[in-house]
Protein backbone atom coordinates (compact mmCIF):
# COMPACT_ATOMS: atom_id res chain seq x y z
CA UNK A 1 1.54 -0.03 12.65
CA UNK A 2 2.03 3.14 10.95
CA UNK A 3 2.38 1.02 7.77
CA UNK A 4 -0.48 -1.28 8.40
CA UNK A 5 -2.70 1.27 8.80
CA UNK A 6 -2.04 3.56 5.35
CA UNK A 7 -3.40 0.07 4.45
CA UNK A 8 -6.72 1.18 5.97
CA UNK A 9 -6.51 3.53 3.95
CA UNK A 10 -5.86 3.87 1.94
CA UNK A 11 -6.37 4.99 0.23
CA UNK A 12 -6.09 5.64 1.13
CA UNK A 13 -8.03 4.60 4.00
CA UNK A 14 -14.58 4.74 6.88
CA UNK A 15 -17.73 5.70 8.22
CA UNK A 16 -19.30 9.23 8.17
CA UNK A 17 -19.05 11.51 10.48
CA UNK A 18 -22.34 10.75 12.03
CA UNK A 19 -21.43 6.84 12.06
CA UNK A 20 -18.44 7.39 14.19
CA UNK A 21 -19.98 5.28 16.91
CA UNK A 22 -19.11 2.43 14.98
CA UNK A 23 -15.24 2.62 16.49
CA UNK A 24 -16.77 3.85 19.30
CA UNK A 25 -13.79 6.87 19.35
CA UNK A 26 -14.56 9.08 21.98
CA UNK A 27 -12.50 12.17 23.76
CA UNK A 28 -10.35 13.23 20.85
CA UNK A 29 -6.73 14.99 21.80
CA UNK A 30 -4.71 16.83 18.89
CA UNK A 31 -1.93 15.35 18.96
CA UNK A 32 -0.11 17.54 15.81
CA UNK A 33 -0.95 20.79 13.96
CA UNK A 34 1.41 21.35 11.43
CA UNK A 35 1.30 23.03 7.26
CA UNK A 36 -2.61 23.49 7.84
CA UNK A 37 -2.94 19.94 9.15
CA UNK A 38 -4.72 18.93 12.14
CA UNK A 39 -4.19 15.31 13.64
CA UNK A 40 -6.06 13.91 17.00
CA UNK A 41 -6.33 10.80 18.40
CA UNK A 42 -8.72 8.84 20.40
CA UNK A 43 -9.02 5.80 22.89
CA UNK A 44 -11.29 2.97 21.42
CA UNK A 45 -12.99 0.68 24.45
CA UNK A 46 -11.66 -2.84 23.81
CA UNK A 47 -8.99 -1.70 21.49
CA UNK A 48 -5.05 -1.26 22.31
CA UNK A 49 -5.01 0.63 19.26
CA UNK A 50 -5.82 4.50 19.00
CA UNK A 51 -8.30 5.89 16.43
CA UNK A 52 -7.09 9.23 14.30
CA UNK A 53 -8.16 11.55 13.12
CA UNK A 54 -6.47 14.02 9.84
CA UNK A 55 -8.37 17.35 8.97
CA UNK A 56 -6.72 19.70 6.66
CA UNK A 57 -8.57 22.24 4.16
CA UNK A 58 -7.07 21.94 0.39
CA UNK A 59 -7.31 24.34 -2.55
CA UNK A 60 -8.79 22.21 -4.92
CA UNK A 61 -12.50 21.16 -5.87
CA UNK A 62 -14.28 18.09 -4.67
CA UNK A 63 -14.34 16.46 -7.85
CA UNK A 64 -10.44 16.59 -8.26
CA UNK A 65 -9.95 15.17 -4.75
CA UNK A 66 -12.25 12.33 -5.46
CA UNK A 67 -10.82 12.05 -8.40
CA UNK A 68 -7.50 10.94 -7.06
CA UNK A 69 -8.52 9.03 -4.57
CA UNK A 70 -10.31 6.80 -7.09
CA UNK A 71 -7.03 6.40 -9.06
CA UNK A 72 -6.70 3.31 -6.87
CA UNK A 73 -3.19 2.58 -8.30
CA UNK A 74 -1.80 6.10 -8.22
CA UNK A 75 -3.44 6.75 -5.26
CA UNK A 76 -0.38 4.99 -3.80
CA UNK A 77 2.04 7.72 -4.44
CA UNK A 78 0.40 10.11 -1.32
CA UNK A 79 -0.84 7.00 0.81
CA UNK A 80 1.44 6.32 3.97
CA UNK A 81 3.63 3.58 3.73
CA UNK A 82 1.70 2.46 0.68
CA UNK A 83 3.96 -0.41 -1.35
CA UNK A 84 1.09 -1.14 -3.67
CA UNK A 85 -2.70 -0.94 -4.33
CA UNK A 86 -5.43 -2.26 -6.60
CA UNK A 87 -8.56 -2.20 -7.46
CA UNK A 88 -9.89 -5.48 -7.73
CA UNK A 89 -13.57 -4.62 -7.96
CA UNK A 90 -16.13 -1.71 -8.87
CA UNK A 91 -19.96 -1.95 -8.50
CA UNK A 92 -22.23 1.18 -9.22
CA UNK A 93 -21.08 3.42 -5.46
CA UNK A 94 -18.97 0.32 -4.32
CA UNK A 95 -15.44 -0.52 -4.76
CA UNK A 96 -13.06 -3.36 -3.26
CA UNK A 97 -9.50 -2.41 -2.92
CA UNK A 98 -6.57 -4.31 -2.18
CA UNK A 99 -2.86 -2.64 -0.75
CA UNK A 100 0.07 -3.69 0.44
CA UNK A 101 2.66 -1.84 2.94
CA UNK A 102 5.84 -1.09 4.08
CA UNK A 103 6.16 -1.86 7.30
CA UNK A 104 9.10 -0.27 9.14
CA UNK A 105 11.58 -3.09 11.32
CA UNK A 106 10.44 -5.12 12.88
CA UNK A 107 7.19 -5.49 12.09
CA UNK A 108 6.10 -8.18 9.49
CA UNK A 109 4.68 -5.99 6.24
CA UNK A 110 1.22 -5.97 6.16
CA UNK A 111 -1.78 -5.85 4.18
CA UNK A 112 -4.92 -5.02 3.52
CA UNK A 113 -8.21 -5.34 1.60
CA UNK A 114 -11.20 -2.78 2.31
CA UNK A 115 -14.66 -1.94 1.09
CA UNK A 116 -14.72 1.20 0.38
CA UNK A 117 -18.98 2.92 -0.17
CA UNK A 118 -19.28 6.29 -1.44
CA UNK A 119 -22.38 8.66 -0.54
CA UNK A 120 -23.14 11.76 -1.89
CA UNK A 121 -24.86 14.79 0.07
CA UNK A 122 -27.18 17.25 -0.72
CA UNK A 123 -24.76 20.20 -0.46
CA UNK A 124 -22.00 17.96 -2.38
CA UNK A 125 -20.73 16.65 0.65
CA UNK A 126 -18.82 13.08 -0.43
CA UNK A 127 -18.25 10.82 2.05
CA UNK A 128 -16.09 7.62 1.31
CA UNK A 129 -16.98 4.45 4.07
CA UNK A 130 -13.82 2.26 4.67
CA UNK A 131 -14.27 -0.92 5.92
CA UNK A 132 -11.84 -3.96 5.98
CA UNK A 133 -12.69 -7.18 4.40
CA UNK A 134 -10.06 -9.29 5.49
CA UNK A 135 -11.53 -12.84 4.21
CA UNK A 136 -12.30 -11.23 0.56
CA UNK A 137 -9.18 -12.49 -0.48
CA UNK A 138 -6.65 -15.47 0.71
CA UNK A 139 -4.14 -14.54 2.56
CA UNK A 140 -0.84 -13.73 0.90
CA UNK A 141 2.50 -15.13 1.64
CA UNK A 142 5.02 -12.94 3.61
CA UNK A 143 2.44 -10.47 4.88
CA UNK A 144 0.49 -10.33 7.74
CA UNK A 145 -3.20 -9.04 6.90
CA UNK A 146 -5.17 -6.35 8.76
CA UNK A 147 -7.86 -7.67 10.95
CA UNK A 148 -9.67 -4.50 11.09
CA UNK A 149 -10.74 -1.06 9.47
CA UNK A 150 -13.41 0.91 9.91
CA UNK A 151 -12.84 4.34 8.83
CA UNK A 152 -13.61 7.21 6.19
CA UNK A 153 -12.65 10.07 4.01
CA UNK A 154 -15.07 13.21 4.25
CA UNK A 155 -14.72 15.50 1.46
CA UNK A 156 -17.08 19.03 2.17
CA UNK A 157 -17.08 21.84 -0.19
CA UNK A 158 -15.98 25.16 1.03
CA UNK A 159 -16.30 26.78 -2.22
CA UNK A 160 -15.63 26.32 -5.85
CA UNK A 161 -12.04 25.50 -5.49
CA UNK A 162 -11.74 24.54 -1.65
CA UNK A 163 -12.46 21.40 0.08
CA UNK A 164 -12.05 20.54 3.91
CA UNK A 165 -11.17 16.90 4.25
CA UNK A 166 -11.34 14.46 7.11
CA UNK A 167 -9.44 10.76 7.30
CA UNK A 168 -10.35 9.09 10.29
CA UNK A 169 -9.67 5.62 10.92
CA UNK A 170 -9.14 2.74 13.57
CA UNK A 171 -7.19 -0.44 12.92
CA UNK A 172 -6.43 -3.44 14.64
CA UNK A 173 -3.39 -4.25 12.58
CA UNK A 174 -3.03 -8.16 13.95
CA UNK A 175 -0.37 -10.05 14.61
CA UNK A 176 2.07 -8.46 16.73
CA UNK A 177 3.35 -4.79 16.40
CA UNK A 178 5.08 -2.92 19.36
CA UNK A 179 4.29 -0.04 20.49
CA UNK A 180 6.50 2.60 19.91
CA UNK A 181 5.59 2.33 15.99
CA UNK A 182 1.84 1.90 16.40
CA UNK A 183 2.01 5.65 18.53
CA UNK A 184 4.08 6.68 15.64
CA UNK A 185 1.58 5.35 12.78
CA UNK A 186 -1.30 6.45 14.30
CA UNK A 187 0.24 9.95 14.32
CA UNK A 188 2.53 10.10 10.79
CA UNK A 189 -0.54 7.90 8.82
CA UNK A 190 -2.92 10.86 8.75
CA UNK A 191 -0.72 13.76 8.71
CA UNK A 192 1.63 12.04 5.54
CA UNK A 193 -1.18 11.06 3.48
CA UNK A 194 -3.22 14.35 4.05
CA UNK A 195 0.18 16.68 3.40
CA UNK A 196 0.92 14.17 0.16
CA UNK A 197 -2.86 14.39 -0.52
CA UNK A 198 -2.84 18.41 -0.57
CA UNK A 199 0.36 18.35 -2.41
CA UNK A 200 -0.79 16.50 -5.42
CA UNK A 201 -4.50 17.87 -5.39
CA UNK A 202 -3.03 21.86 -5.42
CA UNK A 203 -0.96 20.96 -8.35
């Protein structure tokens, strides 16, 4: 699953932090702190998946984190399990993405297609809504496509050069994917992406 879901993201990879009912996460439980990251993982009613939950703060402006997560294709270098990724649309604060993963064995690779808003804050605050779109596209041969995303990407200024940043997602990956490598997705999806994230942004 871990693969499916760096699909949600995507890109990177969601609603504000104030629409997190939408997944309906609730009781959150770190589940790894590790190089500045902070990973925690909730229960969703009706869902056998977990949501998570990536915080980590990064020494780099908001504008240069945004920046590279708008490089759709490039974006792919610090996205989990990320294979490949397009942009196959751009409208004003709108943008519809498209990314395929590798899935480890034996899980079928999947795919994904999201619909990603951005909103901007009074105090700079970006936040980046992720929401799959599964039926923008037809399906494509040899991959199994995400049913659901609903996520985001938080971006808050903590200075001129310092940004705290939140990925939170939930997927329901479809098809079948046991679950020994959805626990392990759910855990290595944010913490990868955030640590390749900080990596690239601090460079």
């Amino acid at each position: 699953m871990a693969s499916l879901h760096r699909m949600a993201v995507v890109c990177g990879l969601a609603a504000s932090l104030g629409i997190i009912s939408q997944v309906q996460a609730e009781d959150w439980q770190t589940a790894k702190q590790a190089d500045g990251i902070t990973v925690s993982l909730s229960s969703v009613p009706g869902s056998e998946y977990k949501a998570y939950r990536g915080v980590v703060l990064i020494n780099a402006s908001v504008a240069k984190i945004r920046a590279l997560q708008e490089d759709v294709v490039t974006a792919c270098r610090w996205i989990h399990e990320c294979k490949m990724q397009k942009l196959l649309k751009a409208e004003g604060d709108q943008a519809w993405t498209y990314t395929q993963f590798d899935t480890p064995w034996p899980v079928t690779p999947r795919d994904s297609v999201l619909h990603v808003t951005n909103s901007i804050g009074t105090d700079g605050t970006v936040t980046r809504k992720l929401e799959g779109v599964p039926n923008y596209l037809p399906e494509e041969k040899g991959f199994v496509r995400v049913a659901q995303v609903e996520g985001f990407w938080k971006l808050v200024p903590k200075g001129p050069a310092s940004t705290e940043v939140t990925y939170q997602v939930h997927t329901e990956p479809g098809g079948s994917v046991p679950s020994f490598v959805a626990n392990k997705f759910v855990v290595d999806a944010p913490f990868n992406t955030l640590k390749a994230l900080k990596e690239h942004a601090e460079q």
